[in-house]
N, C-alpha and C. Protein backbone atom coordinates (compact mmCIF):
# COMPACT_ATOMS: atom_id res chain seq x y z
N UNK A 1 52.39 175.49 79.83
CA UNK A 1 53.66 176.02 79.37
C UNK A 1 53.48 177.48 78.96
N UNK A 2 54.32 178.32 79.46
CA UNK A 2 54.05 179.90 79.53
C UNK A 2 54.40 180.19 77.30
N UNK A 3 53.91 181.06 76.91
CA UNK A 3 54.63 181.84 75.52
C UNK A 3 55.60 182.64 75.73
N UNK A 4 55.97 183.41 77.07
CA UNK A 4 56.67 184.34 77.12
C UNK A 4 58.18 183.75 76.78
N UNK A 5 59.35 185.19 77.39
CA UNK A 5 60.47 185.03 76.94
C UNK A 5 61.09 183.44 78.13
N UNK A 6 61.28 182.85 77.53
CA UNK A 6 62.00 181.21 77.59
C UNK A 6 62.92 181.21 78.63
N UNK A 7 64.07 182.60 78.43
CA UNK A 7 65.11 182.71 79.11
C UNK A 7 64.92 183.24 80.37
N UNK A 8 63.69 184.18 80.44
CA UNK A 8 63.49 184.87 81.32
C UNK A 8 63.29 184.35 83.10
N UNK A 9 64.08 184.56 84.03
CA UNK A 9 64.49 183.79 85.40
C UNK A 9 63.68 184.66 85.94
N UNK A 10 63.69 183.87 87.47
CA UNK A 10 63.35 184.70 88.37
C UNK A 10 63.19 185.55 88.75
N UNK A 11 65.03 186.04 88.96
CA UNK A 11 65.35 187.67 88.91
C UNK A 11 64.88 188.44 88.25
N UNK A 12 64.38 188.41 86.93
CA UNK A 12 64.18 188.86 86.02
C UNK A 12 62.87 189.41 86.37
N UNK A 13 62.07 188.88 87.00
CA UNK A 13 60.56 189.46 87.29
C UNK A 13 60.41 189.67 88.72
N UNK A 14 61.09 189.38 89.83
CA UNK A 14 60.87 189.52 90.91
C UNK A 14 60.81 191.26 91.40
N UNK A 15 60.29 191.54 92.35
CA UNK A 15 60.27 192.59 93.01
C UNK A 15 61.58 192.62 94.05
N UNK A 16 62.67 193.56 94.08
CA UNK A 16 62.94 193.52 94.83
C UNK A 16 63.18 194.11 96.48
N UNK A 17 64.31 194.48 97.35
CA UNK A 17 63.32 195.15 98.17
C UNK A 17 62.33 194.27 99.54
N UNK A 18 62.53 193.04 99.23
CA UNK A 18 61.35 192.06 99.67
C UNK A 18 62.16 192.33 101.97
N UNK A 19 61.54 192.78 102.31
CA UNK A 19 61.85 193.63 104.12
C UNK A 19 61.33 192.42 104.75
N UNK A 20 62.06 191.10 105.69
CA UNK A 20 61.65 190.30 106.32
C UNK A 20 61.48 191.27 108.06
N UNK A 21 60.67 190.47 108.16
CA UNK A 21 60.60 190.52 109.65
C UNK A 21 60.96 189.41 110.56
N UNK A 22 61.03 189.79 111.88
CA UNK A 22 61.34 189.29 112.70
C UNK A 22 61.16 188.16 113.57
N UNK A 23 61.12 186.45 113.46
CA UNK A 23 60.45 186.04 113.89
C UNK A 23 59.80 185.83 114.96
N UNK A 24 60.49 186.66 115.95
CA UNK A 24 60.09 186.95 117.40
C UNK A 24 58.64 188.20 117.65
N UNK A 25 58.70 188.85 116.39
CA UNK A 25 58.10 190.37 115.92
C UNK A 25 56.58 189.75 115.68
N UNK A 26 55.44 190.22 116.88
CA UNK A 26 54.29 189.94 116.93
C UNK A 26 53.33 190.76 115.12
N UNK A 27 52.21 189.58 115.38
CA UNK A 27 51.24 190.18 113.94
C UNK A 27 50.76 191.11 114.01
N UNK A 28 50.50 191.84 114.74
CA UNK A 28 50.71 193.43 115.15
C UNK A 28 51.60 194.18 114.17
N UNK A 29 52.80 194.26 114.73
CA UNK A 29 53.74 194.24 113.91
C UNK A 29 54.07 193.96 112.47
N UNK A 30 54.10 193.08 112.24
CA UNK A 30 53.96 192.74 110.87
C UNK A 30 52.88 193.38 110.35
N UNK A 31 51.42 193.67 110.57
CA UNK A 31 50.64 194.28 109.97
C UNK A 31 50.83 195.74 109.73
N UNK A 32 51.96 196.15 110.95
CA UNK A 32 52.13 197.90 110.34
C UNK A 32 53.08 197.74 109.77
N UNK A 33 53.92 196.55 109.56
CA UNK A 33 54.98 196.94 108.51
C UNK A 33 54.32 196.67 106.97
N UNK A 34 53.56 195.67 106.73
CA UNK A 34 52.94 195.76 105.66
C UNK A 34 51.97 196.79 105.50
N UNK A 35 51.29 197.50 106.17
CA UNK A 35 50.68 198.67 105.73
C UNK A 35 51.94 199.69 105.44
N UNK A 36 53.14 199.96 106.00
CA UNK A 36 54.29 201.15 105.97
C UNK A 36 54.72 200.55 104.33
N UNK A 37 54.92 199.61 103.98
CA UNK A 37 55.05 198.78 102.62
C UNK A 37 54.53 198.66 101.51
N UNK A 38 53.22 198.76 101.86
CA UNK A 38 51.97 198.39 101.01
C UNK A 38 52.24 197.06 100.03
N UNK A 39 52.46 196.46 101.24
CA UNK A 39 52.49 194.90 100.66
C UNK A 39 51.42 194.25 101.44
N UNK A 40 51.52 193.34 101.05
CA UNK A 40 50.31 191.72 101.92
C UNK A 40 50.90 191.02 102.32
N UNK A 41 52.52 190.68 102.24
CA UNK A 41 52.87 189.34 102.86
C UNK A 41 54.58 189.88 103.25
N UNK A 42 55.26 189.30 104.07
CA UNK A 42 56.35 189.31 104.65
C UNK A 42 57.19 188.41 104.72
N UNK A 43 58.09 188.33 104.25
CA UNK A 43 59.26 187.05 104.72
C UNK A 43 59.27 187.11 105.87
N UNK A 44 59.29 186.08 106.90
CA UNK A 44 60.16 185.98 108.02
C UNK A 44 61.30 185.58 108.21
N UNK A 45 61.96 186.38 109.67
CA UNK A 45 63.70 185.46 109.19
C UNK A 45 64.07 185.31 110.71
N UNK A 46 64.56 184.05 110.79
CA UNK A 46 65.19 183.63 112.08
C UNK A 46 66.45 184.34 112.82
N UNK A 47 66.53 184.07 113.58
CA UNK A 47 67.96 184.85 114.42
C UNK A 47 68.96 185.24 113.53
N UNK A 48 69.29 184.06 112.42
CA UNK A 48 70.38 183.89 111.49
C UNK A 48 69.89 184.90 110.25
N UNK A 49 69.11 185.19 110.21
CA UNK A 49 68.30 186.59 108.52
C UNK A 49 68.06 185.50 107.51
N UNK A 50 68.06 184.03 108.19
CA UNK A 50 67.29 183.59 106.98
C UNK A 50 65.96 182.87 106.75
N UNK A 51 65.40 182.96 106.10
CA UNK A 51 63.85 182.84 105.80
C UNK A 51 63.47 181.65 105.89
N UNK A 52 62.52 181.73 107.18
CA UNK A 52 61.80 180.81 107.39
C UNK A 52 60.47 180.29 106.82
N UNK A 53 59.85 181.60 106.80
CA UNK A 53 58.59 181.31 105.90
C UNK A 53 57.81 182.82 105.33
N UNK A 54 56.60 183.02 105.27
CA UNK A 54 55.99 184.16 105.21
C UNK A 54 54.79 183.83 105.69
N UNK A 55 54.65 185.52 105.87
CA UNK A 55 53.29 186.12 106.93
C UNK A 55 52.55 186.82 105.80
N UNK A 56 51.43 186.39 105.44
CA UNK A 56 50.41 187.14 104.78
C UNK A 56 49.28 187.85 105.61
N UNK A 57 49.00 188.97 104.84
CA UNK A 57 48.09 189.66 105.55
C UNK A 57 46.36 188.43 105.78
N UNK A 58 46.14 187.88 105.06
CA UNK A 58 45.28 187.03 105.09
C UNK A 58 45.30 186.07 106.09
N UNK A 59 46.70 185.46 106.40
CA UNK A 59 47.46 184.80 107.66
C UNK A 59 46.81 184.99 108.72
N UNK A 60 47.18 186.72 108.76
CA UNK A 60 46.59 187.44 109.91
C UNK A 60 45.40 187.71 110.50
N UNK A 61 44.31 187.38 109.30
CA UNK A 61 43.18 187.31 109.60
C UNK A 61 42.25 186.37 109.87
N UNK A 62 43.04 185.22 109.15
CA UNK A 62 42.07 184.02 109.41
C UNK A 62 42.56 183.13 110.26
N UNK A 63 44.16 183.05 110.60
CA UNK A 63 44.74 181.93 111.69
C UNK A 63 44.74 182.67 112.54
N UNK A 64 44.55 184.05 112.92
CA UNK A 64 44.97 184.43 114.29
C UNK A 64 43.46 185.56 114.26
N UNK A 65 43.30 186.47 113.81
CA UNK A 65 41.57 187.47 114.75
C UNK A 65 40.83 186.36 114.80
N UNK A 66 40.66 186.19 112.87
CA UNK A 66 39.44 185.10 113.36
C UNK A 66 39.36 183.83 113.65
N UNK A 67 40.33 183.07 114.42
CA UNK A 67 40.22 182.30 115.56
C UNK A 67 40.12 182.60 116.84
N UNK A 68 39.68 184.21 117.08
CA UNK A 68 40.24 184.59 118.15
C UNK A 68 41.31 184.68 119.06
N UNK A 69 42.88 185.01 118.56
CA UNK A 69 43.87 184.92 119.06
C UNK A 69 44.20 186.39 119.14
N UNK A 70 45.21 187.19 119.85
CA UNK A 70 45.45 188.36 120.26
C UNK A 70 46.61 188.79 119.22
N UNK A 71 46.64 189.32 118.18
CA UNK A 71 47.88 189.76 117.21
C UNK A 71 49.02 190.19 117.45
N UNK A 72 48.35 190.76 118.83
CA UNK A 72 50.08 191.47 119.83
C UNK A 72 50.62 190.79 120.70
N UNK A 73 50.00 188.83 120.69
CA UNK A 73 50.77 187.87 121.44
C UNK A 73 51.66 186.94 120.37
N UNK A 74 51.14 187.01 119.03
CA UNK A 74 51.28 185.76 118.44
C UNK A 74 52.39 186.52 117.77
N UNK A 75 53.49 185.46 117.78
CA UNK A 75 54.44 186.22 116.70
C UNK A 75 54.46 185.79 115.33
N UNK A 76 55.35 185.88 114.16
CA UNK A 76 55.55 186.02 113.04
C UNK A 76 55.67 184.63 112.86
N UNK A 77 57.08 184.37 113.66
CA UNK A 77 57.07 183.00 113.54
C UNK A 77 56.05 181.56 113.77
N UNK A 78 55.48 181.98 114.36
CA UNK A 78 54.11 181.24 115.07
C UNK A 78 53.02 180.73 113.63
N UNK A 79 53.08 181.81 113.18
CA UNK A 79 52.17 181.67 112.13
C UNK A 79 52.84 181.15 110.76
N UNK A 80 54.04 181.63 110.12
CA UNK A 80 54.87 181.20 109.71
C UNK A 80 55.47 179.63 109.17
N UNK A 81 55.25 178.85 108.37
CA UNK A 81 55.31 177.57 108.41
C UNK A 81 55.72 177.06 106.85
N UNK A 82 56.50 176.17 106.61
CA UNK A 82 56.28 175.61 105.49
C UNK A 82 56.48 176.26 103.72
N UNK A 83 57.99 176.98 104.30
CA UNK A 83 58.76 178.24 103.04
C UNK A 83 58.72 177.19 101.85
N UNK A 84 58.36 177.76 100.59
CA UNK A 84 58.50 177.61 99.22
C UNK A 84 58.76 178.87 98.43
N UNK A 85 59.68 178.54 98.08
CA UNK A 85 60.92 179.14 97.39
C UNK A 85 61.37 179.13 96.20
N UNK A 86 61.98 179.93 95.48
CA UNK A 86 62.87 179.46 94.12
C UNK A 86 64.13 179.63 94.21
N UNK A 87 65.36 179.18 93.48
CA UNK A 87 66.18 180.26 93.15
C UNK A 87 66.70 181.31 92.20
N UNK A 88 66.99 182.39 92.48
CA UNK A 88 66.98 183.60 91.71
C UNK A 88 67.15 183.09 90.01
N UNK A 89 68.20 181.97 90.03
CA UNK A 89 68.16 181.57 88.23
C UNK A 89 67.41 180.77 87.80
N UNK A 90 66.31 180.04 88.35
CA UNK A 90 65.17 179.67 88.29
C UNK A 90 64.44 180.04 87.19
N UNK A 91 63.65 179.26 86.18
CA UNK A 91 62.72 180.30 84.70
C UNK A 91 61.72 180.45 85.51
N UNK A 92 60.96 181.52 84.22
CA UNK A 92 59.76 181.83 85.20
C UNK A 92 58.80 180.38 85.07
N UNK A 93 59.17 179.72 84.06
CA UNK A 93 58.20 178.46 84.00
C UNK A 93 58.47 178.02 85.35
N UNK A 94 59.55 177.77 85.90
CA UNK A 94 59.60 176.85 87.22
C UNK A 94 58.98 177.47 88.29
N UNK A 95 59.65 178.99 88.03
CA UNK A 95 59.05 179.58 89.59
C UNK A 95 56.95 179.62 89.31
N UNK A 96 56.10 179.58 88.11
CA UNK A 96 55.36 179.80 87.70
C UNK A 96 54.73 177.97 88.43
N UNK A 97 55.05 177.76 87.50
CA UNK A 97 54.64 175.47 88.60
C UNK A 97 54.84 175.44 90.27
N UNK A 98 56.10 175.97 90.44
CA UNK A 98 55.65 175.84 92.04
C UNK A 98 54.50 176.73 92.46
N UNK A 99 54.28 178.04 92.11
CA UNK A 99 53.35 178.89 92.72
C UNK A 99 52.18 177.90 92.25
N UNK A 100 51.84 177.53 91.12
CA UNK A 100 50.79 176.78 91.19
C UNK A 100 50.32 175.17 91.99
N UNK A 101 51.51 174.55 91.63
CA UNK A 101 51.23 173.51 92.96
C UNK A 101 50.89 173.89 94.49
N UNK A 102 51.47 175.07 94.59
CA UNK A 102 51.39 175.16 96.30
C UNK A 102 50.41 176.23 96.41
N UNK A 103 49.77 176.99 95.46
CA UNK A 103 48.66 177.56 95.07
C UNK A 103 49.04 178.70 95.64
N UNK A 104 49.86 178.87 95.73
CA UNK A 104 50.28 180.65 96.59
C UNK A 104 50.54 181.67 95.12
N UNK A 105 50.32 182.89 95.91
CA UNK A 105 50.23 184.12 95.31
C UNK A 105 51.82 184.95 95.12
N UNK A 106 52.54 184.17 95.78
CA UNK A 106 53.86 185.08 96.21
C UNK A 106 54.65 184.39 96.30
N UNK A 107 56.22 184.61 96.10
CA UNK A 107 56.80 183.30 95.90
C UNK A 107 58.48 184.09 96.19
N UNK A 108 58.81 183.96 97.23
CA UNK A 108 60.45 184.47 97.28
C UNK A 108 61.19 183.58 96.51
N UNK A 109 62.38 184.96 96.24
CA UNK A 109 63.41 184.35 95.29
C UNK A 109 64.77 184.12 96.03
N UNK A 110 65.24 183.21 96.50
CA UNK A 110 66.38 183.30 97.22
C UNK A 110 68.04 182.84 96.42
N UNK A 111 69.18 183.66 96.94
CA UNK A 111 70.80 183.31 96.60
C UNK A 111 71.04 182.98 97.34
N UNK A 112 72.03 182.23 97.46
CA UNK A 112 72.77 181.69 98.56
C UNK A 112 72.42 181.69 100.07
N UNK A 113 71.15 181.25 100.48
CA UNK A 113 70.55 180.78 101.00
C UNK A 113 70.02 182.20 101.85
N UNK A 114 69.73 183.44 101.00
CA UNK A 114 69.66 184.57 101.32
C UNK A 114 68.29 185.33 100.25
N UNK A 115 66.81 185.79 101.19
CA UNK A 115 65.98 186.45 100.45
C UNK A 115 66.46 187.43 99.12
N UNK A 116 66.09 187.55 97.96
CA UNK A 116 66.68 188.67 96.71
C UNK A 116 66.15 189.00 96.80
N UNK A 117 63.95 188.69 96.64
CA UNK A 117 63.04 189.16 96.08
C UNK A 117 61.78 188.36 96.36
N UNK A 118 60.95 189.10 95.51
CA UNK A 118 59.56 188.36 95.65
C UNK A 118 58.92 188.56 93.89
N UNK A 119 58.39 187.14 94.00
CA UNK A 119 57.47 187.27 92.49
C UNK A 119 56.32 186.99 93.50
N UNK A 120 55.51 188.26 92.94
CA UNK A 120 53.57 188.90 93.14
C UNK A 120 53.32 188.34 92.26
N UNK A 121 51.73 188.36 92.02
CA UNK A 121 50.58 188.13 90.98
C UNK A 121 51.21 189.48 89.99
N UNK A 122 51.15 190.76 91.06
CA UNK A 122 51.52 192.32 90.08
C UNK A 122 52.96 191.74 89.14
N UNK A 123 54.04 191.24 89.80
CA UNK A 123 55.53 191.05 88.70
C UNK A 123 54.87 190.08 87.43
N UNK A 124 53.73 188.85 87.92
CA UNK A 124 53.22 188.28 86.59
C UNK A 124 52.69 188.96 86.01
N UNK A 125 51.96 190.05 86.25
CA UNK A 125 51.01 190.75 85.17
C UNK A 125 51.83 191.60 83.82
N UNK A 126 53.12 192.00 85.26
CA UNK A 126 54.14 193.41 84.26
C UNK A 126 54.93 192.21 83.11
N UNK A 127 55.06 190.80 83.16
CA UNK A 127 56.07 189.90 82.23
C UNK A 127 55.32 189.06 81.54
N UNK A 128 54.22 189.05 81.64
CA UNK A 128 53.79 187.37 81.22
C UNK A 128 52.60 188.34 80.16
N UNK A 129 52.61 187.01 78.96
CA UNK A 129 51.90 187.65 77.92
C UNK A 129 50.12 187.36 78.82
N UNK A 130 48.76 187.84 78.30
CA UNK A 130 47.54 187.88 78.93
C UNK A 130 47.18 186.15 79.03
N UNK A 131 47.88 185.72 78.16
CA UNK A 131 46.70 184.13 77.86
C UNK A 131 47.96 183.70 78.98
N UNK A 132 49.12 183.98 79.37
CA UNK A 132 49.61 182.92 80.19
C UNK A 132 49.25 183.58 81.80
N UNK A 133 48.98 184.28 81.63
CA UNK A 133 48.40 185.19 83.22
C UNK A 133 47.40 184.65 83.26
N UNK A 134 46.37 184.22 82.26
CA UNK A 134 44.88 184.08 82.83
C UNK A 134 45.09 182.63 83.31
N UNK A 135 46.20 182.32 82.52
CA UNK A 135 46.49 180.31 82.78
C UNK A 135 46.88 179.98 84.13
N UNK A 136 47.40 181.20 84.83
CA UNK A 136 48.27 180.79 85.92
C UNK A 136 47.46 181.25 87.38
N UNK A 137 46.45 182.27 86.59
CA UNK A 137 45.08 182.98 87.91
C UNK A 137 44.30 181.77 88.01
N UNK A 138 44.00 181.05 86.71
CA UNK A 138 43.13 180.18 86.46
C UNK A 138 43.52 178.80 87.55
N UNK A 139 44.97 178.41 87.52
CA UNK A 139 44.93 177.12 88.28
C UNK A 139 45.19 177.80 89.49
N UNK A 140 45.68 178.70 89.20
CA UNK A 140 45.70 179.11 91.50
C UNK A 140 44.40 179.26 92.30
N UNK A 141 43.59 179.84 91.77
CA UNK A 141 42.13 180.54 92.25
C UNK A 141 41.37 179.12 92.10
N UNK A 142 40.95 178.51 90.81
CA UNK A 142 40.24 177.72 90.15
C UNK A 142 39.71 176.54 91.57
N UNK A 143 40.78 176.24 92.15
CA UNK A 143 41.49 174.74 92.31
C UNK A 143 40.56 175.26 93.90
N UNK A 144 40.57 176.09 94.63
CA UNK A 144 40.22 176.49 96.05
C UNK A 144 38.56 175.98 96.09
């Protein structure tokens, strides 16, 4: 259970800003948009702009170079699988339990069935008091 502020949602800590790509849009691609970004991970979004899943830069390296797959064949979507989500009025306790059950680092915030944002490890560091940051590095990392 976090100490911080109680009331404090999703929105409230998310980054926003969060630039999906394309699910047709090879890991190629996606990797220069996250370097143009200086992010690590990407929403993807289907024909319709809505989010299917995300592309991490890590994605990119371990399901597709180092299996030996070609980055400028495989698209976004390909890699892409299995979206976990919050919604924007969501506390951070909730959005804070899913990132830890599903052990991810990043966690979109979605409205009406539409990307807002993204909560990083960085949005936990700028809101969350130290003992509930180390609680929440602790079961994500710990558990691998």
């Amino acid at each position: 259970m976090i100490s911080g502020n109680p009331q404090e949602t999703a929105r409230d800590v998310m980054s926003t800003g969060a630039e999906c790509i394309a699910a047709h849009e090879t890991l190629d691609r996606a990797a220069q948009m996250m370097r143009e970004s200086d992010v690590g991970a990407l929403p993807v979004c289907g024909p319709d702009d809505r989010v299917t899943g995300i592309v991490t830069d890590r994605d990119i390296v371990l399901k597709c170079v180092a299996a030996g797959h070609d980055p400028s064949r495989v698209t976004a979507g390909e890699l892409a699988v299995g979206l976990v989500w919050v919604p924007s009025d969501a506390t951070v306790e909730e959005a804070l339990a899913r990132m830890e059950e599903h052990r991810i680092k990043r966690l979109p915030v979605m409205e009406n069935g539409r990307i807002v944002g993204m909560i990083t490890e960085a949005d936990l560091a700028r809101h969350l008091p130290d003992g509930d940051l180390a609680e929440f590095v602790h079961r994500v990392y710990a558990m691998r």
